[in-house]
PDB file of N, CA and C in Angstrom:
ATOM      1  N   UNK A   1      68.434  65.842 123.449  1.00  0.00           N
ATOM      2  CA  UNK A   1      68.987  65.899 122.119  1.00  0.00           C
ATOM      3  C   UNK A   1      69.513  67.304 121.806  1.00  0.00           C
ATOM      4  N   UNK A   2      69.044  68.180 122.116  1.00  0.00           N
ATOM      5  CA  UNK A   2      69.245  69.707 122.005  1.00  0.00           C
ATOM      6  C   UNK A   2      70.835  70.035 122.913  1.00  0.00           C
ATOM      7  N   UNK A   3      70.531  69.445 123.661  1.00  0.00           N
ATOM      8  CA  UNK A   3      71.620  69.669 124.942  1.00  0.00           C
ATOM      9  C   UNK A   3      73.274  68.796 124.534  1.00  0.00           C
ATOM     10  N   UNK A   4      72.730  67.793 123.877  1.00  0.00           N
ATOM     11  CA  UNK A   4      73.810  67.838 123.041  1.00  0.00           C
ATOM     12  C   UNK A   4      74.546  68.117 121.691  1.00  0.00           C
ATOM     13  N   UNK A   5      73.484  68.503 121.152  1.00  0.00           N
ATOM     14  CA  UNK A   5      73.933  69.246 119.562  1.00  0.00           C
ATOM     15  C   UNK A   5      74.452  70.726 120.292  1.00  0.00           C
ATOM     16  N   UNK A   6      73.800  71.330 121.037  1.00  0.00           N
ATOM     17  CA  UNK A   6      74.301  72.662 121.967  1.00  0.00           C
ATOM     18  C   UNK A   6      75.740  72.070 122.209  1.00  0.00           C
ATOM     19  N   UNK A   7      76.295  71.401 122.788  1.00  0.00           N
ATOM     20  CA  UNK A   7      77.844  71.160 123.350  1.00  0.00           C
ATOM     21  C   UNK A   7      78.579  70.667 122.326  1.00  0.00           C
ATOM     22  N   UNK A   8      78.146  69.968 121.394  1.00  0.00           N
ATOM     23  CA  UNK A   8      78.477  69.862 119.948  1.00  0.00           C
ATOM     24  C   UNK A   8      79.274  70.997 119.338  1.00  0.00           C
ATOM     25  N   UNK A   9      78.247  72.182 118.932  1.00  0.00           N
ATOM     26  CA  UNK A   9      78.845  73.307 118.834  1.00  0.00           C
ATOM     27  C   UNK A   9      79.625  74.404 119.758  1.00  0.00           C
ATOM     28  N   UNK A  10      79.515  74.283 120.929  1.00  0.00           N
ATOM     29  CA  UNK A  10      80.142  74.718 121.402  1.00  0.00           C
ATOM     30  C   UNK A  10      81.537  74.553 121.383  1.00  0.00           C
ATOM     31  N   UNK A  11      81.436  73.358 121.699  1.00  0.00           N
ATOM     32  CA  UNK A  11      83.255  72.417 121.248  1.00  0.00           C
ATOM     33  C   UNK A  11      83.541  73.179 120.001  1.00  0.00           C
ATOM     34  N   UNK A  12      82.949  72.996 119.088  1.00  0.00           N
ATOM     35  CA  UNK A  12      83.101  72.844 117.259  1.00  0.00           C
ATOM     36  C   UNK A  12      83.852  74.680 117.595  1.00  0.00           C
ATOM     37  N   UNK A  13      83.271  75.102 118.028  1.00  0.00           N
ATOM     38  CA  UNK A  13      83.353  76.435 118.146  1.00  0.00           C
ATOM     39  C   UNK A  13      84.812  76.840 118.431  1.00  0.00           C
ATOM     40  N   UNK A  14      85.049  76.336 119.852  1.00  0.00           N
ATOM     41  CA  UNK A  14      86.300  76.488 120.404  1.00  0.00           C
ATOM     42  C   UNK A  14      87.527  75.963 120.147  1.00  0.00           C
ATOM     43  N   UNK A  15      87.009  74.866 119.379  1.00  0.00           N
ATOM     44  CA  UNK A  15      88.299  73.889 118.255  1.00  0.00           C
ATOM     45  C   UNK A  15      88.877  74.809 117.252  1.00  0.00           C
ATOM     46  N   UNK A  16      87.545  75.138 116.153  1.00  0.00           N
ATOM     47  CA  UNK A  16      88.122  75.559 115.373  1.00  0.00           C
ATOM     48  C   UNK A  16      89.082  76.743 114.890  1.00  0.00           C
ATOM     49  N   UNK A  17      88.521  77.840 115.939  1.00  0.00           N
ATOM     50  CA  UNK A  17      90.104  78.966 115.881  1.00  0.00           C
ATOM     51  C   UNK A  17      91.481  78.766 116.128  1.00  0.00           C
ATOM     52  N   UNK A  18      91.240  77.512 117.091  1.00  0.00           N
ATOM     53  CA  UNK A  18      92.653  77.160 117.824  1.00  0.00           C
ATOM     54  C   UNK A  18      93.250  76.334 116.903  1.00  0.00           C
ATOM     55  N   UNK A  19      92.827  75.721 115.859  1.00  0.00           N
ATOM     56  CA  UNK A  19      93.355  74.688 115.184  1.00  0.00           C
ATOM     57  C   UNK A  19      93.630  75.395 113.645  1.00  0.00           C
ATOM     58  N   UNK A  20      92.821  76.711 113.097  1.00  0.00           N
ATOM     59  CA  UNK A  20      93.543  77.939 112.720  1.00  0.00           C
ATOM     60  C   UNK A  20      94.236  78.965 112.718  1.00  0.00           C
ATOM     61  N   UNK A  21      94.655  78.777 114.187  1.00  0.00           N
ATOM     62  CA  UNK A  21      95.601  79.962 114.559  1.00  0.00           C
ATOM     63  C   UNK A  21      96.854  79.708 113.885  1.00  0.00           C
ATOM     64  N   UNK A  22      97.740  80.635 113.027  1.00  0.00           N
ATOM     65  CA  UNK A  22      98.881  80.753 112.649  1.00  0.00           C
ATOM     66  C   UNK A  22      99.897  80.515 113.658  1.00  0.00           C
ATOM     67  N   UNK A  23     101.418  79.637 113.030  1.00  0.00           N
ATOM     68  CA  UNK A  23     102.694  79.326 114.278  1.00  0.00           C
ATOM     69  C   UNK A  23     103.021  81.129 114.219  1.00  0.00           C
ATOM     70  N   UNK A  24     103.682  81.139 115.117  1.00  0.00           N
ATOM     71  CA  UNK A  24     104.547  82.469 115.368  1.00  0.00           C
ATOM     72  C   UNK A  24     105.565  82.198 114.632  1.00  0.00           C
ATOM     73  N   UNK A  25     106.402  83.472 114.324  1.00  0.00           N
ATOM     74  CA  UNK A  25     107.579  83.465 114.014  1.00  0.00           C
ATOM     75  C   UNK A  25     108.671  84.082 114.645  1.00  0.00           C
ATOM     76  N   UNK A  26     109.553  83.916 113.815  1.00  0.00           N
ATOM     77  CA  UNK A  26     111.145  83.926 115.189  1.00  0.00           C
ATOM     78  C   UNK A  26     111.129  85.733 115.225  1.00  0.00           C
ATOM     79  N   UNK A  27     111.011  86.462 114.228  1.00  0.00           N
ATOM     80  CA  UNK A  27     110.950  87.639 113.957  1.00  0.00           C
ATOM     81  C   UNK A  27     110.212  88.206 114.870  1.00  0.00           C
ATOM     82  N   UNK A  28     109.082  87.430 115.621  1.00  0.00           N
ATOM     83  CA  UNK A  28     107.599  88.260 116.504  1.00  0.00           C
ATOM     84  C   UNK A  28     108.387  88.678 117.922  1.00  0.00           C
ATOM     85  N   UNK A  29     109.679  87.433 118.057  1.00  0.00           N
ATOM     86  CA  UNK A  29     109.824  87.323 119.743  1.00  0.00           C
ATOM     87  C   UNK A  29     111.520  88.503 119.752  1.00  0.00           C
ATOM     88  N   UNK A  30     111.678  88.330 121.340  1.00  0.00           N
ATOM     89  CA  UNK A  30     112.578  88.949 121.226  1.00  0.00           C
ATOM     90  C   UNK A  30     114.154  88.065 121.235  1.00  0.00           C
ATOM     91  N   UNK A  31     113.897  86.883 121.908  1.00  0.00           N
ATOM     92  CA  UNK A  31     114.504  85.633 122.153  1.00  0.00           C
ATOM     93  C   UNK A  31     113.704  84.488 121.240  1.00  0.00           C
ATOM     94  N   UNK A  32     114.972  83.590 120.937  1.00  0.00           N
ATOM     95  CA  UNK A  32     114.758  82.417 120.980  1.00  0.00           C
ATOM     96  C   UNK A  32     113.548  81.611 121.735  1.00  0.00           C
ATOM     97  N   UNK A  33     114.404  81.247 123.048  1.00  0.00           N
ATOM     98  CA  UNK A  33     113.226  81.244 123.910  1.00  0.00           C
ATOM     99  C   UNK A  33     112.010  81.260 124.015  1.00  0.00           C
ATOM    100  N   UNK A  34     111.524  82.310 123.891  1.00  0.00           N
ATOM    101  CA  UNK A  34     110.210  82.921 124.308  1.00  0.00           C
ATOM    102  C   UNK A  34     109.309  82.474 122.876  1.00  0.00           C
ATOM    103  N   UNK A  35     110.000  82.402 121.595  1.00  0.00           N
ATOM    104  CA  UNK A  35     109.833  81.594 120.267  1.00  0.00           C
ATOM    105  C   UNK A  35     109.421  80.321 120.457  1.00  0.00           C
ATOM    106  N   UNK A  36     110.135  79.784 121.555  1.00  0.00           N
ATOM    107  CA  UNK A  36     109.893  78.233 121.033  1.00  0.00           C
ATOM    108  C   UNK A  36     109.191  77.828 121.802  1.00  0.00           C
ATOM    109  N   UNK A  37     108.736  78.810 123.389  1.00  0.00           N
ATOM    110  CA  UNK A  37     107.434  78.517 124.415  1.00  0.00           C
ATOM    111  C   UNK A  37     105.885  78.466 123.119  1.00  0.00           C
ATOM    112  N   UNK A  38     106.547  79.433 122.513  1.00  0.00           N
ATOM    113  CA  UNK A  38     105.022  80.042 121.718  1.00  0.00           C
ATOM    114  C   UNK A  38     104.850  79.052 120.884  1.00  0.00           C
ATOM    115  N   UNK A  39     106.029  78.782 120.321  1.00  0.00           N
ATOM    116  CA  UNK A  39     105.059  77.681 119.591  1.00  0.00           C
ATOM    117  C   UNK A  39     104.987  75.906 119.682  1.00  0.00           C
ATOM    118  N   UNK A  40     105.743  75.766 121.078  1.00  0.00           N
ATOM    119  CA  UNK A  40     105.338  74.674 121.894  1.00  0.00           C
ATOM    120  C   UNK A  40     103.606  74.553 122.521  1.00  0.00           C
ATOM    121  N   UNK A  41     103.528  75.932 122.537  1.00  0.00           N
ATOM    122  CA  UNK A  41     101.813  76.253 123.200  1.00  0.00           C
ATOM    123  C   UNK A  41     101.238  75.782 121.933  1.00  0.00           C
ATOM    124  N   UNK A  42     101.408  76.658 121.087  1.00  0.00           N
ATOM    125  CA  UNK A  42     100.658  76.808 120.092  1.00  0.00           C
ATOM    126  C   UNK A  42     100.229  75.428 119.182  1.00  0.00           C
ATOM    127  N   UNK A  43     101.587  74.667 118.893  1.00  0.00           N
ATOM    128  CA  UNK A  43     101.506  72.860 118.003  1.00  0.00           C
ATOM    129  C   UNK A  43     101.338  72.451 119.101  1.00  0.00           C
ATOM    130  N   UNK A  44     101.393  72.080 120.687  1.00  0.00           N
ATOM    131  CA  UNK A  44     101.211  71.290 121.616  1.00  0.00           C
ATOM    132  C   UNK A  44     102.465  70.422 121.782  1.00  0.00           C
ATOM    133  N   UNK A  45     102.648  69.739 122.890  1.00  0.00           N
ATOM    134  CA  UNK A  45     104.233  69.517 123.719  1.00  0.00           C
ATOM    135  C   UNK A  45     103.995  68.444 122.668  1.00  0.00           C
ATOM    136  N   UNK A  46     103.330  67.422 122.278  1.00  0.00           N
ATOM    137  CA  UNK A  46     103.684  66.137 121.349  1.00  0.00           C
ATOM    138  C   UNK A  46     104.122  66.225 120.218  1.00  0.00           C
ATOM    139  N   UNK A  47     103.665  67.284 119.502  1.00  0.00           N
ATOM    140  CA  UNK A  47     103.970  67.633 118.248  1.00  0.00           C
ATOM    141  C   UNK A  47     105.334  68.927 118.709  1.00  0.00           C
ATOM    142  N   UNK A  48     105.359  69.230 118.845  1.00  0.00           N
ATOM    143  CA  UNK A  48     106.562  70.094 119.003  1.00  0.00           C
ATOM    144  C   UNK A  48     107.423  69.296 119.031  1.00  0.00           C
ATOM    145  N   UNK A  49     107.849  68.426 120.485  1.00  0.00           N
ATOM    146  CA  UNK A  49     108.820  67.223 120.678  1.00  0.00           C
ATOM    147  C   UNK A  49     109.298  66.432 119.309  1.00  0.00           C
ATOM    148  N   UNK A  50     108.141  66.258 118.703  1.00  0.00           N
ATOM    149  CA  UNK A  50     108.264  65.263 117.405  1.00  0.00           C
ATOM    150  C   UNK A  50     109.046  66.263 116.260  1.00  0.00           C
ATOM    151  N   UNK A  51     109.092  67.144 116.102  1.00  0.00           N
ATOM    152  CA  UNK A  51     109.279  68.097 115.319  1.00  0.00           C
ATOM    153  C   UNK A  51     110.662  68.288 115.838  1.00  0.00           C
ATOM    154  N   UNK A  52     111.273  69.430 116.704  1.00  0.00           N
ATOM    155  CA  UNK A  52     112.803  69.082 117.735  1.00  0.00           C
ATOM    156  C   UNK A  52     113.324  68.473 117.972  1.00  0.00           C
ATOM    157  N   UNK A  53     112.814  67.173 118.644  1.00  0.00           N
ATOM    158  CA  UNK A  53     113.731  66.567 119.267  1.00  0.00           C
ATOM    159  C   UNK A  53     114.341  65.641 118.692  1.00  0.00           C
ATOM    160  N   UNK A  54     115.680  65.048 119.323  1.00  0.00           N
ATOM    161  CA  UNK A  54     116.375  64.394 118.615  1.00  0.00           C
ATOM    162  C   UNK A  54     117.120  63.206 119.172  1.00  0.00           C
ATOM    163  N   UNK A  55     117.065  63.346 120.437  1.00  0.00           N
ATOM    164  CA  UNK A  55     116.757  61.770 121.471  1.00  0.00           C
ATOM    165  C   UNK A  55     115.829  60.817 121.328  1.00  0.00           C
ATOM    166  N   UNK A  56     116.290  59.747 121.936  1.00  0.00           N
ATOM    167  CA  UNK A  56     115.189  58.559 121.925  1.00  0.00           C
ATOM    168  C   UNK A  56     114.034  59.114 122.694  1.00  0.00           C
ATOM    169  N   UNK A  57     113.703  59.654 123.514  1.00  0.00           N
ATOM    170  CA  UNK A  57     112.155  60.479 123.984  1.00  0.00           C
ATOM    171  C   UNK A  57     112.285  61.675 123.877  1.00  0.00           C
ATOM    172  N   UNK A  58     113.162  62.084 123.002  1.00  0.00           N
ATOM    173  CA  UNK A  58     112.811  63.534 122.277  1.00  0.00           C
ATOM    174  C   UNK A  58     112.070  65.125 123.145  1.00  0.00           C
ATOM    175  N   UNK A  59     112.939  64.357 124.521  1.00  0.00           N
ATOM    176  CA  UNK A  59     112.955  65.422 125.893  1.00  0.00           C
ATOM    177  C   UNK A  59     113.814  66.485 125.578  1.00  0.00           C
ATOM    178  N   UNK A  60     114.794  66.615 124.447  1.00  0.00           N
ATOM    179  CA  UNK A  60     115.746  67.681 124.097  1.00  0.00           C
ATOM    180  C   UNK A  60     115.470  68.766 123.131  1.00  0.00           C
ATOM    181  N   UNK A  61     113.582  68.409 123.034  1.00  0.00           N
ATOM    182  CA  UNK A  61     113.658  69.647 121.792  1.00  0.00           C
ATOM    183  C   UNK A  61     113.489  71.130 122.008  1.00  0.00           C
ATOM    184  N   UNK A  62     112.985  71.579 123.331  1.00  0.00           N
ATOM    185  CA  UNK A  62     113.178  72.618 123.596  1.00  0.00           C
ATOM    186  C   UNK A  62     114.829  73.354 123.293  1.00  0.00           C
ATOM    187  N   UNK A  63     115.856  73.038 123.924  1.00  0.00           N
ATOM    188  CA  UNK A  63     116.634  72.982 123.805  1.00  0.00           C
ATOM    189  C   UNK A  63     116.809  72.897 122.590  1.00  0.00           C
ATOM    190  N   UNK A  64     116.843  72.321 121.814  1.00  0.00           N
ATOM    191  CA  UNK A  64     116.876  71.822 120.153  1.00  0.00           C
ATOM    192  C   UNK A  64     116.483  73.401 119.122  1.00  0.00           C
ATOM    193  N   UNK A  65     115.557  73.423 119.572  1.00  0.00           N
ATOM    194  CA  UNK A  65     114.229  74.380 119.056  1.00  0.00           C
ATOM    195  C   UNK A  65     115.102  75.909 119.263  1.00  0.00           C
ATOM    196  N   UNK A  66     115.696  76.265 120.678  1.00  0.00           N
ATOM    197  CA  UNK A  66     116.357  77.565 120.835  1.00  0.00           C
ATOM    198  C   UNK A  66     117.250  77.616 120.335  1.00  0.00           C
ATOM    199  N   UNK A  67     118.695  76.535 119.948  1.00  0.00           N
ATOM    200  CA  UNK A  67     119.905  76.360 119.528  1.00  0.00           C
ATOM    201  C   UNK A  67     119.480  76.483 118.078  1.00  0.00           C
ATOM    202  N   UNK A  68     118.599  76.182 117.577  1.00  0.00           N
ATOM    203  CA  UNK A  68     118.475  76.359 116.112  1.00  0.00           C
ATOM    204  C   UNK A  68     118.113  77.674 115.444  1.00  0.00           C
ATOM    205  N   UNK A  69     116.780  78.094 116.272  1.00  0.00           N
ATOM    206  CA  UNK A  69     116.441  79.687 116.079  1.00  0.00           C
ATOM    207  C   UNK A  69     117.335  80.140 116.548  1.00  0.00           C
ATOM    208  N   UNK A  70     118.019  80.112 117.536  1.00  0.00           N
ATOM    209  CA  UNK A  70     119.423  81.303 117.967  1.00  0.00           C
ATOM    210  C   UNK A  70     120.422  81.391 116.690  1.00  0.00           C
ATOM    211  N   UNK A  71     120.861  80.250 116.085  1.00  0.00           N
ATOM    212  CA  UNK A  71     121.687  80.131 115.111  1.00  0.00           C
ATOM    213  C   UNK A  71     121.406  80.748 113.496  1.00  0.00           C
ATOM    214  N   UNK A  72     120.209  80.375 113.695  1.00  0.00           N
ATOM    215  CA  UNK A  72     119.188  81.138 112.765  1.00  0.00           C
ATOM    216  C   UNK A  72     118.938  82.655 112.233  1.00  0.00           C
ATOM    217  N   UNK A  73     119.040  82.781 113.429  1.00  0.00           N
ATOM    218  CA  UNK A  73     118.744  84.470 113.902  1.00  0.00           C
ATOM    219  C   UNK A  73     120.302  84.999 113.643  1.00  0.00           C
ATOM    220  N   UNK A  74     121.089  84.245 114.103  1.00  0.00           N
ATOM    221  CA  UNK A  74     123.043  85.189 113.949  1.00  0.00           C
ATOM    222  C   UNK A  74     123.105  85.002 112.420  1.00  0.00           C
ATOM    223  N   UNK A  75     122.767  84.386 111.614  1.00  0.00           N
ATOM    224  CA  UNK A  75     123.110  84.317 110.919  1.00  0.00           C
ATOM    225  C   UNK A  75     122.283  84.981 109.615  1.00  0.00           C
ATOM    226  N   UNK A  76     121.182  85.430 110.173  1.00  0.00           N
ATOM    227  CA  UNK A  76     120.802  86.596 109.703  1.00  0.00           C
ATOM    228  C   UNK A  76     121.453  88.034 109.933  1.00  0.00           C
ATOM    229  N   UNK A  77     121.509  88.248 110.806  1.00  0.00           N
ATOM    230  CA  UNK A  77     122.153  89.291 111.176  1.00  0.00           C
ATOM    231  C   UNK A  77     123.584  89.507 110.827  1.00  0.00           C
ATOM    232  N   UNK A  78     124.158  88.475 110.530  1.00  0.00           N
ATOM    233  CA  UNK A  78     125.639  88.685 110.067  1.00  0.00           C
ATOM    234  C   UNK A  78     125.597  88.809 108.330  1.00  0.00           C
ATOM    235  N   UNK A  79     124.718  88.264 107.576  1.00  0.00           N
ATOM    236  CA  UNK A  79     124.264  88.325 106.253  1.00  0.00           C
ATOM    237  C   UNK A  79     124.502  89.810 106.296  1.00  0.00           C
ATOM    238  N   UNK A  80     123.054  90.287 106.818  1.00  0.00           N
ATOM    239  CA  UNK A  80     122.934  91.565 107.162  1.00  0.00           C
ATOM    240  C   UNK A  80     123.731  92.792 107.414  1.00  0.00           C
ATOM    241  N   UNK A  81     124.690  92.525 107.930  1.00  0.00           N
ATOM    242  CA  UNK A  81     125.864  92.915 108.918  1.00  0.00           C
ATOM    243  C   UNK A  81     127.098  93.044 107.499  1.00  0.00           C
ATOM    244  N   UNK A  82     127.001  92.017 106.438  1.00  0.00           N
ATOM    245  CA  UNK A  82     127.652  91.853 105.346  1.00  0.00           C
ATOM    246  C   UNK A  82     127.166  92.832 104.371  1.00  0.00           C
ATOM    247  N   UNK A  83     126.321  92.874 104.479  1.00  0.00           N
ATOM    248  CA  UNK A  83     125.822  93.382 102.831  1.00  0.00           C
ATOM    249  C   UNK A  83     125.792  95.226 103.226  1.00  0.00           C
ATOM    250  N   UNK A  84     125.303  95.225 104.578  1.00  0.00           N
ATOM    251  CA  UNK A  84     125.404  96.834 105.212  1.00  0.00           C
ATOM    252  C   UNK A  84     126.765  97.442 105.066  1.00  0.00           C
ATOM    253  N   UNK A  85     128.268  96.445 105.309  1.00  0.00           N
ATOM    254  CA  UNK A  85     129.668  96.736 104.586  1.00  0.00           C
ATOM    255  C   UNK A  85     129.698  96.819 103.704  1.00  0.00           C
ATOM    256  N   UNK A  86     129.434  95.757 102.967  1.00  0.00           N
ATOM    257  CA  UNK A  86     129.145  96.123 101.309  1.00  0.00           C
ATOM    258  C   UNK A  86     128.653  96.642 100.871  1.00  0.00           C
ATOM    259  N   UNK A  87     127.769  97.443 101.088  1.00  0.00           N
ATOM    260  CA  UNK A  87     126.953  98.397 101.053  1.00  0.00           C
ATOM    261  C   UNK A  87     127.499 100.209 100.704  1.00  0.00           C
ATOM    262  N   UNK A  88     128.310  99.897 101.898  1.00  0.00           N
ATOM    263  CA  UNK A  88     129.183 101.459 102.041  1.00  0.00           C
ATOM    264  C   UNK A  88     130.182 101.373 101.752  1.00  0.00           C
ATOM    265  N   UNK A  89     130.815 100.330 101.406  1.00  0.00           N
ATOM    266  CA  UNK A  89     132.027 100.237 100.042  1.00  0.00           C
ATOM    267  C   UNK A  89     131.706 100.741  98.652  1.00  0.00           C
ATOM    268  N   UNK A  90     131.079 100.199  98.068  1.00  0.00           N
ATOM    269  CA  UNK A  90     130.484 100.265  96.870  1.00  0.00           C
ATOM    270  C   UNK A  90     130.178 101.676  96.887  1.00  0.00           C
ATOM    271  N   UNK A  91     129.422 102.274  97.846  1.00  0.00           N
ATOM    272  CA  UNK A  91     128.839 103.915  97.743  1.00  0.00           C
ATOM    273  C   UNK A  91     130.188 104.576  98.033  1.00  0.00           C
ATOM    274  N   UNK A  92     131.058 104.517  98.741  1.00  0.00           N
ATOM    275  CA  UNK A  92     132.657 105.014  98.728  1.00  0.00           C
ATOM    276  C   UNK A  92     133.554 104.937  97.385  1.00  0.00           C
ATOM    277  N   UNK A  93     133.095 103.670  96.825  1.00  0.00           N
ATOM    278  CA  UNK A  93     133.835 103.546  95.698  1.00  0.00           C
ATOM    279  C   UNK A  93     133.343 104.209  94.725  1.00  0.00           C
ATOM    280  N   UNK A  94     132.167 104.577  94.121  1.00  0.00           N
ATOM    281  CA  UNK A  94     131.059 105.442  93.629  1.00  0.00           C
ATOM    282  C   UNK A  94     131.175 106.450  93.657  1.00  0.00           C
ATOM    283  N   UNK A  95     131.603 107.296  94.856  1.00  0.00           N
ATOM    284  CA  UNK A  95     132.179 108.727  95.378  1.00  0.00           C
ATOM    285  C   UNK A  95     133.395 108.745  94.739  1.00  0.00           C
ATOM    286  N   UNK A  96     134.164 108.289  95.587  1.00  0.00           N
ATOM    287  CA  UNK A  96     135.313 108.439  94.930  1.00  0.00           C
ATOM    288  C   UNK A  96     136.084 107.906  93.140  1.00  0.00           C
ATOM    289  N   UNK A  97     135.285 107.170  93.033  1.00  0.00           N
ATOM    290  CA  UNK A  97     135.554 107.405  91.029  1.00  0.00           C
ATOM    291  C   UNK A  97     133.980 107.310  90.344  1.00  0.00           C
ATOM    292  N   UNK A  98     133.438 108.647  90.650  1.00  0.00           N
ATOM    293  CA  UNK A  98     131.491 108.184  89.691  1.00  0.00           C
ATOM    294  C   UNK A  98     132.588 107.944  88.236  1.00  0.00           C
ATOM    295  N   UNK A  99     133.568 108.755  87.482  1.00  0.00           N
ATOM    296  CA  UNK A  99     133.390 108.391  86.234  1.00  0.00           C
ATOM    297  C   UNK A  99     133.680 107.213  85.592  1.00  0.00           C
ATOM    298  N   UNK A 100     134.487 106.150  86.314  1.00  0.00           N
ATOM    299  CA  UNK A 100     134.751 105.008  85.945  1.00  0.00           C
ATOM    300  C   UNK A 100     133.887 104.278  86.419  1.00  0.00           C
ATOM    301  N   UNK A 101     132.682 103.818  86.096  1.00  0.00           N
ATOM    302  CA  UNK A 101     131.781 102.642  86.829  1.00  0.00           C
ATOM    303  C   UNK A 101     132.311 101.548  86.307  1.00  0.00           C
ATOM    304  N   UNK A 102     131.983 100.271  87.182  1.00  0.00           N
ATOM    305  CA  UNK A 102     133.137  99.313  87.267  1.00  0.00           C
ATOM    306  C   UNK A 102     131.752  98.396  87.184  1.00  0.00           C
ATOM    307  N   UNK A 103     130.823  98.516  87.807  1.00  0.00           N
ATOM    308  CA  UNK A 103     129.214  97.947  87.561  1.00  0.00           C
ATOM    309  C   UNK A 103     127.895  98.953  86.894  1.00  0.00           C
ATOM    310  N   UNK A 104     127.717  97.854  86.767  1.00  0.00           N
ATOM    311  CA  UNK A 104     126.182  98.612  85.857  1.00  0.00           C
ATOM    312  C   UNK A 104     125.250  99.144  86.918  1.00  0.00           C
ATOM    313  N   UNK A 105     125.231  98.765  88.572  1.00  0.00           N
ATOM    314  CA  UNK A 105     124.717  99.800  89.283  1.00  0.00           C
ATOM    315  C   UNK A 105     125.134  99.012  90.603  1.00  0.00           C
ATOM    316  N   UNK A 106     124.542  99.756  91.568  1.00  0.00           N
ATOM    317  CA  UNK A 106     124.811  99.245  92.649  1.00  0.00           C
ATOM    318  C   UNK A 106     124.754  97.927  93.806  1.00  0.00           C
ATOM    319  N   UNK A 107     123.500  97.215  93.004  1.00  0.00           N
ATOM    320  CA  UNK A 107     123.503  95.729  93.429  1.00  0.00           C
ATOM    321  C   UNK A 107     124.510  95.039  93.034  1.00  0.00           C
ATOM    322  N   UNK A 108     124.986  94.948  91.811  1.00  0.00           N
ATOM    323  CA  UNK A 108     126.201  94.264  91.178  1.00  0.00           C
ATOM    324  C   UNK A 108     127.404  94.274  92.369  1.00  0.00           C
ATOM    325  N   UNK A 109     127.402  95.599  92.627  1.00  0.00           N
ATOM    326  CA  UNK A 109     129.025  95.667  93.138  1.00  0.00           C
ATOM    327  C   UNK A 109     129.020  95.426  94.475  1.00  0.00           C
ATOM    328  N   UNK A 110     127.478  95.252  95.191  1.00  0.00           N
ATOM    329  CA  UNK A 110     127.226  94.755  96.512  1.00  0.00           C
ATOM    330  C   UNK A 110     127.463  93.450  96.501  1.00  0.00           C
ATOM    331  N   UNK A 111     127.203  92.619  95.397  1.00  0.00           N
ATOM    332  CA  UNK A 111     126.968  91.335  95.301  1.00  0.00           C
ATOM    333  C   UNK A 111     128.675  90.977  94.979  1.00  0.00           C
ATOM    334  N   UNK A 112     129.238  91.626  94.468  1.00  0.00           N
ATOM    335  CA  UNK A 112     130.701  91.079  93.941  1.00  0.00           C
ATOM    336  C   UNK A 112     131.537  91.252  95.378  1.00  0.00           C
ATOM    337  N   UNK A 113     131.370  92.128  95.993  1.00  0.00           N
ATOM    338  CA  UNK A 113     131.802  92.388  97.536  1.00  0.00           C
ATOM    339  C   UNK A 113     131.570  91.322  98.935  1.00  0.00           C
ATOM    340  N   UNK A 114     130.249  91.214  98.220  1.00  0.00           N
ATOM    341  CA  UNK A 114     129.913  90.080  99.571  1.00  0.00           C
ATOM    342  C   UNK A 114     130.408  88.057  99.388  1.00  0.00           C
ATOM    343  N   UNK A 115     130.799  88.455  97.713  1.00  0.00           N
ATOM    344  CA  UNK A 115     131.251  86.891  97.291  1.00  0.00           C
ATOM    345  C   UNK A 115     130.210  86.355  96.462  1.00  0.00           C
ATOM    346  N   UNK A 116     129.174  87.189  95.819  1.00  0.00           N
ATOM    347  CA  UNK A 116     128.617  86.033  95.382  1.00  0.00           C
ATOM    348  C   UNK A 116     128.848  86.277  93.605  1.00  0.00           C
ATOM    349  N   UNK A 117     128.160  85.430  92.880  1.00  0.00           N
ATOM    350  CA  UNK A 117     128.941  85.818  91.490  1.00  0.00           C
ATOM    351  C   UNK A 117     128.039  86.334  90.778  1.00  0.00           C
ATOM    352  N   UNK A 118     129.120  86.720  90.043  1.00  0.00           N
ATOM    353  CA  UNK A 118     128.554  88.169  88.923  1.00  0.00           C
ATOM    354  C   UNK A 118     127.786  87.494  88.039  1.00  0.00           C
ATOM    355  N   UNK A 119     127.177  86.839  87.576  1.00  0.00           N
ATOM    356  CA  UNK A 119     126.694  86.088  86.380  1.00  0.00           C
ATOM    357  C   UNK A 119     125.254  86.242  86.235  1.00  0.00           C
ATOM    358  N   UNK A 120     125.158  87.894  85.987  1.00  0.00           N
ATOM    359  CA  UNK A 120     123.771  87.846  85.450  1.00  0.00           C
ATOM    360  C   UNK A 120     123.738  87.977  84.165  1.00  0.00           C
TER     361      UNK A 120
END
C-alpha cells in the first residue's frame, strides 16, 4: 500500500510542473522554427497538430506553425521599421520649424505619418 501511494506521488510530482510550464514565445527564439519545435515539445505533437494544422490529418502544422510566426514576426518589424521613419520625420520637422507646431506633441505627428487617424 505504501509502495503505491509512494509512485502515486511521485507521478503527481512529475506531472505537475510539466503541465504548468508556460508556452514559449516567438520573441524567446531566434527563428520561427526553433519556436514551433518548442512548443510542439512543450503542448505535445496531438495538440499542437490540432491547433496548426489544416489538412485532413493535420500533418501540415509544423509547416503551418513557421509560415505564420515568420509572417508574424515581418510584420512586426515592418510596423516597427514604420514608426522608426516616422519617427525621424516628425523630429526633422520639429527642427526645422519648432515655432510652428502643427501637433500638440510628438505622438500625434508619428501617428498622422504612419496613417493612422488623428481623432483624439
Amino acid at each position: 500500500m505504501t509502495r503505491i501511494l509512494a509512485v502515486c506521488v511521485l507521478v503527481a510530482a512529475l506531472v505537475v510542473p510539466a503541465a504548468l510550464a508556460a508556452d514559449p514565445a516567438p520573441a524567446d527564439f531566434k527563428n520561427a522554427a526553433k519556436y514551433c519545435k518548442a512548443v510542439r515539445e512543450s503542448k505535445g505533437v496531438d495538440a499542437f497538430q490540432t491547433q496548426y494544422g489544416t489538412n485532413k490529418n493535420k500533418k501540415n502544422a509544423f509547416g503551418k506553425c513557421v509560415s505564420s510566426t515568420a509572417k508574424a514576426k515581418a510584420e512586426k518589424r515592418e510596423d516597427s521599421a514604420e514608426t522608426n521613419a516616422a519617427t525621424a520625420e516628425c523630429k526633422k520637422q520639429q527642427a526645422a520649424d519648432a515655432a510652428a507646431q502643427d501637433y500638440k506633441n510628438l505622438g500625434q505627428c508619428v501617428k498622422s505619418h504612419k496613417g493612422g487617424d488623428d481623432s483624439d
